[in-house]
C-alpha atoms as a PDB file:
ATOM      1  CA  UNK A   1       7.691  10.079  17.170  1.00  0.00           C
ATOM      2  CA  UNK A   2       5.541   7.111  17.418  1.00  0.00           C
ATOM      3  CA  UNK A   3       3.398   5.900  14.991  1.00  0.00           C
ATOM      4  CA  UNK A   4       0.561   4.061  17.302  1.00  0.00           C
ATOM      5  CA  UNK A   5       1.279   6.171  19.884  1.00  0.00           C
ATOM      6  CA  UNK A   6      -0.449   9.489  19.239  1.00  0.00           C
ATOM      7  CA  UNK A   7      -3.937   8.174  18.020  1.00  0.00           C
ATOM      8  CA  UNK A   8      -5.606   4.389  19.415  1.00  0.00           C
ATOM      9  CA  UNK A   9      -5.815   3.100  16.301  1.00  0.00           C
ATOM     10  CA  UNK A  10      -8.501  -0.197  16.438  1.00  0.00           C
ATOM     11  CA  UNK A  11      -6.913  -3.834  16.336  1.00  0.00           C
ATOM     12  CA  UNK A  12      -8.012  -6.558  14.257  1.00  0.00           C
ATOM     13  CA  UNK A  13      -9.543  -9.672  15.842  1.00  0.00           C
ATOM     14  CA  UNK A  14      -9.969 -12.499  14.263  1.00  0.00           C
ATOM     15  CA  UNK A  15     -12.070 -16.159  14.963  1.00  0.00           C
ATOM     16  CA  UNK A  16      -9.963 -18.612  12.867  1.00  0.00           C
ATOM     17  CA  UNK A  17     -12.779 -21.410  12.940  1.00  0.00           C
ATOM     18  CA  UNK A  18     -15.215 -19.016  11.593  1.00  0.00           C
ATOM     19  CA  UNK A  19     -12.577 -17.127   9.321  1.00  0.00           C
ATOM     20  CA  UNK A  20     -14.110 -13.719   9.965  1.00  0.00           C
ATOM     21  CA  UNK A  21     -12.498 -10.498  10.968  1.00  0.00           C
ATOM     22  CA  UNK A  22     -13.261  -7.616  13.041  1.00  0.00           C
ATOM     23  CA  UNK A  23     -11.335  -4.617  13.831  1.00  0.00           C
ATOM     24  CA  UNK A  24     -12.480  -3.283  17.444  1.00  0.00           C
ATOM     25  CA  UNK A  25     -10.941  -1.124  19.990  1.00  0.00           C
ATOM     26  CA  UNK A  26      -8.651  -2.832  22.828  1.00  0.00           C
ATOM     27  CA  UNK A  27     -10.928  -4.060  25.818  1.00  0.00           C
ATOM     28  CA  UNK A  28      -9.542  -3.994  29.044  1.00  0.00           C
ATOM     29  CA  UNK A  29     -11.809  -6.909  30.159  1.00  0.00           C
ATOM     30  CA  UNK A  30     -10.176  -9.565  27.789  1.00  0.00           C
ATOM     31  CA  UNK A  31     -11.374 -10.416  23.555  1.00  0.00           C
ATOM     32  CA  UNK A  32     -14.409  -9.706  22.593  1.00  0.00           C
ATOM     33  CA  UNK A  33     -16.446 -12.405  21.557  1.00  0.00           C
ATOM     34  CA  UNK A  34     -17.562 -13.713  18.103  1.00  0.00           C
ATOM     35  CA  UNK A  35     -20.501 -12.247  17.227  1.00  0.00           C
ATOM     36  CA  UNK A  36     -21.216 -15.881  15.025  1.00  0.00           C
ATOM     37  CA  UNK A  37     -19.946 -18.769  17.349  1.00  0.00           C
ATOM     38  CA  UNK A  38     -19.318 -16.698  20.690  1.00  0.00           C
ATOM     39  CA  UNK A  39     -15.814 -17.901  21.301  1.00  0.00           C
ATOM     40  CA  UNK A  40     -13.017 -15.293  22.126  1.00  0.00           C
ATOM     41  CA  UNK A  41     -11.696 -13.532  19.854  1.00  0.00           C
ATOM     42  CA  UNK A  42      -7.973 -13.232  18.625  1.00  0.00           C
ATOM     43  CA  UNK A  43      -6.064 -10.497  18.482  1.00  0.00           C
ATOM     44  CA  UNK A  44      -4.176 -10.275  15.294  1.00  0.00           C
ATOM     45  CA  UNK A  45      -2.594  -6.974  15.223  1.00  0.00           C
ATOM     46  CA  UNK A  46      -2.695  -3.831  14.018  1.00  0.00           C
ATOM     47  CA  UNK A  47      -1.597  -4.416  10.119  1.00  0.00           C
ATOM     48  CA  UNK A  48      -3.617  -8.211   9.797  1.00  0.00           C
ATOM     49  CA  UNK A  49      -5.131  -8.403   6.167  1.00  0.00           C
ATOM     50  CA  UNK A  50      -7.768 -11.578   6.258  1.00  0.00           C
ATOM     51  CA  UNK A  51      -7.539 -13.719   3.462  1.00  0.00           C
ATOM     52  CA  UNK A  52     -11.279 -14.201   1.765  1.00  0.00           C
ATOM     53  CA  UNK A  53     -13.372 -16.759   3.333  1.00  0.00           C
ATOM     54  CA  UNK A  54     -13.647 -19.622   0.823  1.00  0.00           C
ATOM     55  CA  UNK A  55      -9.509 -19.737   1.059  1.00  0.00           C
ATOM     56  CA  UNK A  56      -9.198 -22.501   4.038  1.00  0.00           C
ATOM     57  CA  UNK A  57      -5.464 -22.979   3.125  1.00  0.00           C
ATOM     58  CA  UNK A  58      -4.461 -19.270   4.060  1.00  0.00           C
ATOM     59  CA  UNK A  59      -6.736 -18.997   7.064  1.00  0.00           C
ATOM     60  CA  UNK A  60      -4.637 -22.559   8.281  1.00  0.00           C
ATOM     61  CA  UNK A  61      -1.506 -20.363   7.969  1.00  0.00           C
ATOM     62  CA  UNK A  62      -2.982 -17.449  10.111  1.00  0.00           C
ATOM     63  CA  UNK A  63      -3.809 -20.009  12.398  1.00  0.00           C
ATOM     64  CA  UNK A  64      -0.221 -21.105  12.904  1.00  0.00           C
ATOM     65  CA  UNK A  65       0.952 -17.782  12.857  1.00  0.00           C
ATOM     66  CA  UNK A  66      -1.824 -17.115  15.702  1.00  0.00           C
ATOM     67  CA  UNK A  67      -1.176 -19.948  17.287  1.00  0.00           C
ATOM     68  CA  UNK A  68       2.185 -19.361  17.553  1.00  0.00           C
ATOM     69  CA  UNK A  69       1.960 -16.416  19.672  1.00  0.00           C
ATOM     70  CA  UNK A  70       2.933 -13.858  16.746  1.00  0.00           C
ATOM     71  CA  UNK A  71       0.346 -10.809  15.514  1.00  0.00           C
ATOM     72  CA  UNK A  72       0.560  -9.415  12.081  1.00  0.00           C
ATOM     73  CA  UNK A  73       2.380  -6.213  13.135  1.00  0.00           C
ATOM     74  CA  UNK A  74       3.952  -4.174  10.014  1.00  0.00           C
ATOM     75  CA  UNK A  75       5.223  -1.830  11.910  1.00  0.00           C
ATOM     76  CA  UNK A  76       6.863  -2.340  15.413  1.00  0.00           C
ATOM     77  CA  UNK A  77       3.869  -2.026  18.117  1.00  0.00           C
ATOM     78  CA  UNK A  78       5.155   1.531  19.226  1.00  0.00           C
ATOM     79  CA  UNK A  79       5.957   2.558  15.436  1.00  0.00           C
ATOM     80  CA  UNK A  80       9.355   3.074  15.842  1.00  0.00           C
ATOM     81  CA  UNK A  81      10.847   0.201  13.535  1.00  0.00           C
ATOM     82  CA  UNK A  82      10.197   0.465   9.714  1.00  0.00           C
ATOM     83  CA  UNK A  83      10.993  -2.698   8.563  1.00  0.00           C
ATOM     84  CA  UNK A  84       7.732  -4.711   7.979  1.00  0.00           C
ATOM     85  CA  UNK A  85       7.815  -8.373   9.883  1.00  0.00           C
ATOM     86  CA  UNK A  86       7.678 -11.616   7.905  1.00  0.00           C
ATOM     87  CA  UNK A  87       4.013 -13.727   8.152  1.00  0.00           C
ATOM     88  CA  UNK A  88       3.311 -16.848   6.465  1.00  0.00           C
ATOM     89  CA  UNK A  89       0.676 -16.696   3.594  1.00  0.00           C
ATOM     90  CA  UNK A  90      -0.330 -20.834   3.063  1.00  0.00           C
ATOM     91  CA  UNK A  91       0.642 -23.781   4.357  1.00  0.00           C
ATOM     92  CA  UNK A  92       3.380 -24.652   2.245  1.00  0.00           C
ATOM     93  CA  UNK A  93       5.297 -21.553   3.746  1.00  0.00           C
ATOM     94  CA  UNK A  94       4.102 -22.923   7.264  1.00  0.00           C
ATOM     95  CA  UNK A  95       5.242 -26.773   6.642  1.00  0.00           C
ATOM     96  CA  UNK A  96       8.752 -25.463   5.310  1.00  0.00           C
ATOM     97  CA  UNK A  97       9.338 -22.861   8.304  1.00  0.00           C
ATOM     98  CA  UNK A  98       7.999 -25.619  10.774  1.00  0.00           C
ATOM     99  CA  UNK A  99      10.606 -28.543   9.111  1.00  0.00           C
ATOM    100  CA  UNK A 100      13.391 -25.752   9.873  1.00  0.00           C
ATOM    101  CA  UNK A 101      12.413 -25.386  13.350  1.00  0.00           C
ATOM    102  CA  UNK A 102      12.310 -29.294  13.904  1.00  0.00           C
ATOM    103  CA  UNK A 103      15.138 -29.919  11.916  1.00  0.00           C
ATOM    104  CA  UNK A 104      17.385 -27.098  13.631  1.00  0.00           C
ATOM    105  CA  UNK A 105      15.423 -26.620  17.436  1.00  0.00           C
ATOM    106  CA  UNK A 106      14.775 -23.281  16.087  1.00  0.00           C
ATOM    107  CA  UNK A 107      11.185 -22.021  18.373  1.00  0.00           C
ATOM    108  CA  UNK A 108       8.383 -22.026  16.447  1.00  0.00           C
ATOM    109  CA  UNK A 109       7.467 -18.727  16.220  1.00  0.00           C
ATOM    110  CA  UNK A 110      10.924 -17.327  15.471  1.00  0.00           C
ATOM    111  CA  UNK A 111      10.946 -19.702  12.480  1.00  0.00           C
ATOM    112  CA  UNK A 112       7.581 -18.693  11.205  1.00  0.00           C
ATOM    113  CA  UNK A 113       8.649 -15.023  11.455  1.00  0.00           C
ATOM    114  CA  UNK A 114      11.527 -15.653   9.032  1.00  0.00           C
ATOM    115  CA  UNK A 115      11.507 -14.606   5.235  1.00  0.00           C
ATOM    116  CA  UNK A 116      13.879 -17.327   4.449  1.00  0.00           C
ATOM    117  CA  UNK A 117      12.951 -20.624   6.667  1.00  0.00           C
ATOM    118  CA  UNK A 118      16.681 -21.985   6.824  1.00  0.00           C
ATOM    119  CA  UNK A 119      18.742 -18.276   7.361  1.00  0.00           C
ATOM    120  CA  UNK A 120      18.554 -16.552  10.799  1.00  0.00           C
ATOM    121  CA  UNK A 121      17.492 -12.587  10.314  1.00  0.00           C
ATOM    122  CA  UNK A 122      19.765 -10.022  11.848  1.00  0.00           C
ATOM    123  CA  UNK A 123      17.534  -7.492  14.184  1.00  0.00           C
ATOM    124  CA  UNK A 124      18.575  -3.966  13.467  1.00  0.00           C
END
């Protein structure tokens, strides 16, 4: 049985300039805005923990991890998969995962997905 599928659970949205978080219900008419600087919002995923405030070197890695397309998803998006995904926490863990990808052509956001920048991971 699905996980997200038998109750609409909110989603976390994020503004990375302001480094605030809100959780909010899906809108069908695009992202919300932010309630501070009125830009759209980013969707970060169901399972998206925000690092506090004053910490600009973790927001900079959510903001590659954004940026790269990826959400913070432990779970896959229907609930089926168990194993939790792989996200960044500061930028040294973004500079070493974005080396790999340069050095190896590896795209961007399978390389910042990985647990270990320089081995592939098997999908099960």
């Amino acid at each position: 049985m699905c996980f997200y599928a038998m109750v609409h659970y909110k989603l976390h949205y994020t503004c990375v300039p302001c480094r605030v978080s809100f959780k909010r219900f899906p809108l069908d008419s695009g992202a919300p805005p932010c309630p501070n600087c009125g830009r759209a919002l980013v969707c970060a995923g169901h399972d998206f923990a925000p690092p506090p405030r004053r910490d600009t070197d973790a927001w900079s890695a959510v903001a590659a991890v954004l940026g790269a397309g990826l959400r913070y998803e432990g779970l896959e998006p229907c609930g089926c998969g168990k194993r939790p995904r792989f996200r960044p926490r500061n930028g040294a863990e973004v500079r070493a995962r974005l080396a790999v990808a340069a050095r190896t052509g590896v795209p961007v956001a399978e390389a910042l997905a990985r647990r270990d920048p320089a081995v592939p991971e098997e999908d099960d």
